[in-house]
PDB file of N, CA and C in Angstrom:
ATOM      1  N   UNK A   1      33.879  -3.899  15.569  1.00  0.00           N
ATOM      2  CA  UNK A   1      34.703  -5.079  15.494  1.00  0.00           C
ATOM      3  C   UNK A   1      35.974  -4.862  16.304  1.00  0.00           C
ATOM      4  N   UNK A   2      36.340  -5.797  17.031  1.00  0.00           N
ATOM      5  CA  UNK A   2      37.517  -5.650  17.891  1.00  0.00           C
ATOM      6  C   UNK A   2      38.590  -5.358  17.024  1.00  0.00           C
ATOM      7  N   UNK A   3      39.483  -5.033  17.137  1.00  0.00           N
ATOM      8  CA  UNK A   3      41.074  -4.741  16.187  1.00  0.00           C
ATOM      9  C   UNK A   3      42.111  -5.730  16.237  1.00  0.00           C
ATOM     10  N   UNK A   4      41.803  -6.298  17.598  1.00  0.00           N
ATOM     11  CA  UNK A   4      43.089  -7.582  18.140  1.00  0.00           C
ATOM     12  C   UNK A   4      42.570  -8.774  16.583  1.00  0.00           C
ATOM     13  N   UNK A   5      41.084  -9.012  16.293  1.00  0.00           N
ATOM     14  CA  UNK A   5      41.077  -9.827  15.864  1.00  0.00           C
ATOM     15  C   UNK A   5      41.061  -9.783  14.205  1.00  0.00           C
ATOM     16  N   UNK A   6      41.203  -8.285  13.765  1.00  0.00           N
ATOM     17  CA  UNK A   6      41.278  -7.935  12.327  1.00  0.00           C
ATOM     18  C   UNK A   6      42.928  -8.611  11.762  1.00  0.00           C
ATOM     19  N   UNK A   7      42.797  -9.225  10.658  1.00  0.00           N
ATOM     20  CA  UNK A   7      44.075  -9.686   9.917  1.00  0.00           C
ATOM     21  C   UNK A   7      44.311 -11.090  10.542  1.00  0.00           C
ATOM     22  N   UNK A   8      43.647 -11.658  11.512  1.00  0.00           N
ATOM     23  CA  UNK A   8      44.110 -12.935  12.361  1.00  0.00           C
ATOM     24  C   UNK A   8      43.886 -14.109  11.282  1.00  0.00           C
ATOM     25  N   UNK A   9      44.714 -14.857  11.267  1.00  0.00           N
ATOM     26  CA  UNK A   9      44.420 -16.121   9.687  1.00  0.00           C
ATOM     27  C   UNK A   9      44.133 -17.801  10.822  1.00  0.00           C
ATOM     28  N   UNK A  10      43.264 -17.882  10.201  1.00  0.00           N
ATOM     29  CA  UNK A  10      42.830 -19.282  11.004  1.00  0.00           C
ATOM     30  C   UNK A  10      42.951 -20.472  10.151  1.00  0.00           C
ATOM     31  N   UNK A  11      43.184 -21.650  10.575  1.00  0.00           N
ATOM     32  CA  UNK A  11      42.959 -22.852   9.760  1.00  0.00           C
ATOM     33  C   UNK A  11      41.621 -23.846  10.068  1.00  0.00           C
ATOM     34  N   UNK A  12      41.239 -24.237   9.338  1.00  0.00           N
ATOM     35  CA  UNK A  12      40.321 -25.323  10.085  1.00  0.00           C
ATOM     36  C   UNK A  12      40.659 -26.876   9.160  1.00  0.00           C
ATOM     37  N   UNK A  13      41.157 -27.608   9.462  1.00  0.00           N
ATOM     38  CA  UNK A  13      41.167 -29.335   9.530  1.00  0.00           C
ATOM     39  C   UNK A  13      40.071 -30.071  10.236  1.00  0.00           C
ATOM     40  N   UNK A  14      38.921 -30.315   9.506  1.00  0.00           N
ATOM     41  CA  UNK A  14      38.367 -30.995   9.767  1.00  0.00           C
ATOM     42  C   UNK A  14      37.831 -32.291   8.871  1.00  0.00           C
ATOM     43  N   UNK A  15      37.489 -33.237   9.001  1.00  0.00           N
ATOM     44  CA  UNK A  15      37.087 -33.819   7.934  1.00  0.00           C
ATOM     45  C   UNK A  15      35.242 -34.417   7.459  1.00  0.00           C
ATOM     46  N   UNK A  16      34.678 -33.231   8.535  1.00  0.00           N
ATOM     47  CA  UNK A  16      33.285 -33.414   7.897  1.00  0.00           C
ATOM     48  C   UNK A  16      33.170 -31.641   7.653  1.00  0.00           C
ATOM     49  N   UNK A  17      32.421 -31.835   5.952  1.00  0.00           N
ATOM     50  CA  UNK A  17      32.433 -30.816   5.572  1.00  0.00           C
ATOM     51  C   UNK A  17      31.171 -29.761   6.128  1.00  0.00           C
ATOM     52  N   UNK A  18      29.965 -30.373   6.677  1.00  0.00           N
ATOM     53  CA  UNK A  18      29.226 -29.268   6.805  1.00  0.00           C
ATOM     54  C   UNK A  18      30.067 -28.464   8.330  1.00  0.00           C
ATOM     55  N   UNK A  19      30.800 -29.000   8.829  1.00  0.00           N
ATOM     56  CA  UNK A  19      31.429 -28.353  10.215  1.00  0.00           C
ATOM     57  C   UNK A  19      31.978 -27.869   9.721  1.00  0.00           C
ATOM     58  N   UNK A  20      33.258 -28.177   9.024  1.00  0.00           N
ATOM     59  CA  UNK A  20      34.086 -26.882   8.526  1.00  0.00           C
ATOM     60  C   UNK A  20      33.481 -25.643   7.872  1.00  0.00           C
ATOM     61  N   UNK A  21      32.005 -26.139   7.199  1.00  0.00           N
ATOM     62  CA  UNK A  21      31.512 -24.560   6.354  1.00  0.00           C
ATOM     63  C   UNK A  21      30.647 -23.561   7.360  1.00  0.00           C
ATOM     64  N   UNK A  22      30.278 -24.689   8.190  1.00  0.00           N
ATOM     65  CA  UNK A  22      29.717 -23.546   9.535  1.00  0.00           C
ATOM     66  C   UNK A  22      30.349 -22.520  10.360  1.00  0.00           C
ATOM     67  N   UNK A  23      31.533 -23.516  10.624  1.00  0.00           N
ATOM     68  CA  UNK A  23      32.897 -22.674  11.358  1.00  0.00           C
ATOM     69  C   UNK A  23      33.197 -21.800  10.650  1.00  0.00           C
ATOM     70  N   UNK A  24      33.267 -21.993   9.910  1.00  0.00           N
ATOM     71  CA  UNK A  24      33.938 -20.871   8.875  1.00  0.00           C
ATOM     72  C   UNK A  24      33.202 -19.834   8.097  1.00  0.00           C
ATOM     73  N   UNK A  25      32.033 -20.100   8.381  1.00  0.00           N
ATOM     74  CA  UNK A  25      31.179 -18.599   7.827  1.00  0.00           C
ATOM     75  C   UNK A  25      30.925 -18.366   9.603  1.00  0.00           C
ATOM     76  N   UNK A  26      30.742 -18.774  10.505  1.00  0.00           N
ATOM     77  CA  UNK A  26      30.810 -18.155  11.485  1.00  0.00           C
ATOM     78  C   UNK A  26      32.187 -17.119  12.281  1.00  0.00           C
ATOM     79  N   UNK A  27      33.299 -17.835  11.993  1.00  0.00           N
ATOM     80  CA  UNK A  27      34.080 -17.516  11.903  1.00  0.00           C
ATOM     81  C   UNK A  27      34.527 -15.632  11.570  1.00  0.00           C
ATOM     82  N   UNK A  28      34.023 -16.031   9.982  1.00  0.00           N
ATOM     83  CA  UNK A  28      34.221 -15.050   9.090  1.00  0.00           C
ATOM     84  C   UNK A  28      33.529 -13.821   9.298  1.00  0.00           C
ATOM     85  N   UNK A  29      32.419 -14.184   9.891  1.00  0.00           N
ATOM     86  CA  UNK A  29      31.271 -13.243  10.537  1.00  0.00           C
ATOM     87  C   UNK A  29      31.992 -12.341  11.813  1.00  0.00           C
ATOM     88  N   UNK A  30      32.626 -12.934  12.548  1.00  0.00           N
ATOM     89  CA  UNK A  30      33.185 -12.086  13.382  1.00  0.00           C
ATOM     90  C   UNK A  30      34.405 -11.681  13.256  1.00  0.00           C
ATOM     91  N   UNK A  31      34.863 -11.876  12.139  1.00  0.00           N
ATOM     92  CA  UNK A  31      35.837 -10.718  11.479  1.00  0.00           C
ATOM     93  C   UNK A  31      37.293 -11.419  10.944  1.00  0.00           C
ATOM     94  N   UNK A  32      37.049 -12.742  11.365  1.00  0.00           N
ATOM     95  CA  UNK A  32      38.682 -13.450  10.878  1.00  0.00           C
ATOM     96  C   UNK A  32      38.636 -13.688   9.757  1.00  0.00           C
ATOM     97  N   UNK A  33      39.905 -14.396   8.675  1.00  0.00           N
ATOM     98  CA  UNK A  33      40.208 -14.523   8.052  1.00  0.00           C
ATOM     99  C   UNK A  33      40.467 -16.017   7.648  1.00  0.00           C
ATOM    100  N   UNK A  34      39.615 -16.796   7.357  1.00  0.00           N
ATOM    101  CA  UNK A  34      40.043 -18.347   7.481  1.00  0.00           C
ATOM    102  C   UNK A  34      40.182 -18.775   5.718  1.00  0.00           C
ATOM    103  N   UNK A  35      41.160 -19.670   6.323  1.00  0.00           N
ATOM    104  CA  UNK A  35      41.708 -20.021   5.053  1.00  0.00           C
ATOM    105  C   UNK A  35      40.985 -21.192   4.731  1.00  0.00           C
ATOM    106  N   UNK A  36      40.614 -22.211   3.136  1.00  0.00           N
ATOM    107  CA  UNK A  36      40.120 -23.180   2.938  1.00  0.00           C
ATOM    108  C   UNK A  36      39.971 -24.216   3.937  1.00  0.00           C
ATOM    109  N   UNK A  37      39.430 -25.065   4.152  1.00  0.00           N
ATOM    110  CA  UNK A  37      39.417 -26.135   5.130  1.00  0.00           C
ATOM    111  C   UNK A  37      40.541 -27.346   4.477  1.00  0.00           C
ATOM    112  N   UNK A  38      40.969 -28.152   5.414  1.00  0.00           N
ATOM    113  CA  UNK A  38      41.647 -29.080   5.162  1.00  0.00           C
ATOM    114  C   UNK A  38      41.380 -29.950   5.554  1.00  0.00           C
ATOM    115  N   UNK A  39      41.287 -31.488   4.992  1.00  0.00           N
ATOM    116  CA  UNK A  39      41.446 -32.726   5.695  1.00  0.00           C
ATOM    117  C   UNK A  39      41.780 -33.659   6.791  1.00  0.00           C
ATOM    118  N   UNK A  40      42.873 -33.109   6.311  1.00  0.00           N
ATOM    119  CA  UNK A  40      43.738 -34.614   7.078  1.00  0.00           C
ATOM    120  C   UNK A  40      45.344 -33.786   7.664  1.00  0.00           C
ATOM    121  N   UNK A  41      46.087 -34.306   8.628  1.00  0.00           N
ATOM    122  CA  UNK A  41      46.987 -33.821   8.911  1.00  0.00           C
ATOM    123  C   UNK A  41      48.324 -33.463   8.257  1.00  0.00           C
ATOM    124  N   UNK A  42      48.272 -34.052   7.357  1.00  0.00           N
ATOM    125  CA  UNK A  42      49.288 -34.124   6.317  1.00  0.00           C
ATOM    126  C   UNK A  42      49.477 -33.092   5.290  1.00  0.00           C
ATOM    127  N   UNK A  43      48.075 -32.630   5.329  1.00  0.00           N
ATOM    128  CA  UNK A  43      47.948 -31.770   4.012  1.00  0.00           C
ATOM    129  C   UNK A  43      48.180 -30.191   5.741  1.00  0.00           C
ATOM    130  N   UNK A  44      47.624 -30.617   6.508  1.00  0.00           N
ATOM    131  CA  UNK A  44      47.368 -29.031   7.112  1.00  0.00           C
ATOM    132  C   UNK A  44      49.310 -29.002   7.686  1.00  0.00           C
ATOM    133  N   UNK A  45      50.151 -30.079   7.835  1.00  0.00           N
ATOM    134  CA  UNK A  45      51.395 -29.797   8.008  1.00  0.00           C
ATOM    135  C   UNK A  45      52.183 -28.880   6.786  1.00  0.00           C
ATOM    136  N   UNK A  46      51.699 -29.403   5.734  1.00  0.00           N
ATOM    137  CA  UNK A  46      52.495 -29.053   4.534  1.00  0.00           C
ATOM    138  C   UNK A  46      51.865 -27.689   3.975  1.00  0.00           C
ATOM    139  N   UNK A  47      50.340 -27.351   4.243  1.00  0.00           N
ATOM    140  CA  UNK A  47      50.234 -25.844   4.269  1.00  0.00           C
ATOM    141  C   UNK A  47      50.696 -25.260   5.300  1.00  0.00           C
ATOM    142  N   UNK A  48      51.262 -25.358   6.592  1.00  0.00           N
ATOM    143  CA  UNK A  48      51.639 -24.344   7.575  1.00  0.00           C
ATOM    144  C   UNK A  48      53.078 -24.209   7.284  1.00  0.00           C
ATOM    145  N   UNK A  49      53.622 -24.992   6.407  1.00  0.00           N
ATOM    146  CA  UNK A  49      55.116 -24.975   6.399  1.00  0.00           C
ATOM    147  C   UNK A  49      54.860 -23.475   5.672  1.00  0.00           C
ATOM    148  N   UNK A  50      54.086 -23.368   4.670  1.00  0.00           N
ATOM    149  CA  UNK A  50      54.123 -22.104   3.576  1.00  0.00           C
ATOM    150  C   UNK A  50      53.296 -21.258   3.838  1.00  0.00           C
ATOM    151  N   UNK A  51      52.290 -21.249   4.675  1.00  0.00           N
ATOM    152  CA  UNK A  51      51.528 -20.512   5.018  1.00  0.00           C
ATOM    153  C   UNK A  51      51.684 -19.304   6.539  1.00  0.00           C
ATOM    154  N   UNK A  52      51.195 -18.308   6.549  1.00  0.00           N
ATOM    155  CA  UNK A  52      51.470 -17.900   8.073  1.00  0.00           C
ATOM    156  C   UNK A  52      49.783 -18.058   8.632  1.00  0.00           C
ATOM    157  N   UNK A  53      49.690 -19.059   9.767  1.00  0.00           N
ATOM    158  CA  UNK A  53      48.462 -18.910  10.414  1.00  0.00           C
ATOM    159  C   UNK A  53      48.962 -18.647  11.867  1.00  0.00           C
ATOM    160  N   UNK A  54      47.819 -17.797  12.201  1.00  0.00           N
ATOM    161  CA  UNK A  54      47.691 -17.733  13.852  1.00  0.00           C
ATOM    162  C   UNK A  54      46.867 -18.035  14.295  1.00  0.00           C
ATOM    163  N   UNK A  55      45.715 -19.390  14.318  1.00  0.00           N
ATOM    164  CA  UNK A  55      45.553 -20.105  14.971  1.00  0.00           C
ATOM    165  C   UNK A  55      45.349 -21.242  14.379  1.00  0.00           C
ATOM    166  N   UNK A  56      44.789 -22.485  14.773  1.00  0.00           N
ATOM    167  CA  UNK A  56      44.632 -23.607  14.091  1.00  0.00           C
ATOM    168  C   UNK A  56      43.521 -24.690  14.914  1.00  0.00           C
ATOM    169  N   UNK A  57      42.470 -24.396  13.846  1.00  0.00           N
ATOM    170  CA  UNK A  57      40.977 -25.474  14.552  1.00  0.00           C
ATOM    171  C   UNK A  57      41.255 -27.156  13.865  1.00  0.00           C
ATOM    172  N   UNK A  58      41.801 -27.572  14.949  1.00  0.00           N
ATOM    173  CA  UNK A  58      41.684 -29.336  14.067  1.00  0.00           C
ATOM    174  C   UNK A  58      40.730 -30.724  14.738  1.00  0.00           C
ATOM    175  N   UNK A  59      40.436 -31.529  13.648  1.00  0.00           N
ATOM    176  CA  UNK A  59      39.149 -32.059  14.091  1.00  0.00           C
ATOM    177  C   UNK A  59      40.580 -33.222  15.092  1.00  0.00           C
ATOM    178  N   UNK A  60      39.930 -34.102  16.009  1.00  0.00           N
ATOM    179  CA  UNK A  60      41.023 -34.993  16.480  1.00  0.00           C
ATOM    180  C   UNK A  60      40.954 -36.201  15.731  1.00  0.00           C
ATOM    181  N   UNK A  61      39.880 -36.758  14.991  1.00  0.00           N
ATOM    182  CA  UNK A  61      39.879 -37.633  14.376  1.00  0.00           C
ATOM    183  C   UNK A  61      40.465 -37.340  12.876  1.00  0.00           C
ATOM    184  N   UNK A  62      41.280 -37.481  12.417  1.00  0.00           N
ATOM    185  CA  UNK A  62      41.153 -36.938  10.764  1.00  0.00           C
ATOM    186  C   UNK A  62      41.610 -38.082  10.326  1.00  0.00           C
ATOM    187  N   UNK A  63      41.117 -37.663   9.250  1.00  0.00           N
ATOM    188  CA  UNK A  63      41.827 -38.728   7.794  1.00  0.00           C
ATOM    189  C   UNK A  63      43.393 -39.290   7.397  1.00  0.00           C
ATOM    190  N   UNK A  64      43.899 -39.995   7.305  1.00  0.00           N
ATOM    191  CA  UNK A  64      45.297 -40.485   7.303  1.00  0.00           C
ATOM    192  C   UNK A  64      45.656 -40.979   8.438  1.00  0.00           C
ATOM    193  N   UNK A  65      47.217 -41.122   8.565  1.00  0.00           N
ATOM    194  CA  UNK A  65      48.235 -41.714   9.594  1.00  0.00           C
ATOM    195  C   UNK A  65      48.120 -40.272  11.059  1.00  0.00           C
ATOM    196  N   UNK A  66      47.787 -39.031  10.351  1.00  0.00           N
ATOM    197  CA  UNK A  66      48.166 -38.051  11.602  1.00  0.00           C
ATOM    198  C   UNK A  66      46.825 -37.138  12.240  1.00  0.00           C
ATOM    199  N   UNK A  67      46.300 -37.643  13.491  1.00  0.00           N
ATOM    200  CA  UNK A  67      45.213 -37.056  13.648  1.00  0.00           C
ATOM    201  C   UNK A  67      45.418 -35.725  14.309  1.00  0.00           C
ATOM    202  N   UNK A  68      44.508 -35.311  15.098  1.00  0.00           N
ATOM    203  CA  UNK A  68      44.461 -33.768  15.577  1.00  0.00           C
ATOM    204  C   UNK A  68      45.013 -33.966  17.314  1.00  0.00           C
ATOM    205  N   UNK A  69      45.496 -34.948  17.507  1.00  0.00           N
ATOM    206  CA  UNK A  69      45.684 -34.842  18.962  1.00  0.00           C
ATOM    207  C   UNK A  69      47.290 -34.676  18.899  1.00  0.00           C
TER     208      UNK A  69
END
């Protein structure tokens, strides 16, 4: 397993669930660390305020007023 990518915390915002559970056991498979999936933009703003991620997968369409673009 590479080392750059051990401890790396990912997000995924998407709002269809079998994508987010694919990503994310694929994900997980190559060694990251992903945190629950999220919805909508609102909710993934207000976990990054408290959260530390280093990277962030978002769908562009999401749920609510704030999409992924």
């Amino acid at each position: 397993m590479n080392n750059s990518i051990i401890n790396k915390k990912l997000l995924i915002v998407e709002k269809t669930p079998f994508l987010s559970i694919h990503l994310k056991q694929n994900l997980e498979v190559k060694g990251y660390s992903v945190f629950d999936n999220i919805k909508s933009g609102k909710q993934a703003i207000a976990f990054s305020e408290k959260n530390a991620i280093d990277l962030l997968i978002i769908d562009v369409e999401l749920e609510g007023d704030i999409d992924g673009i």
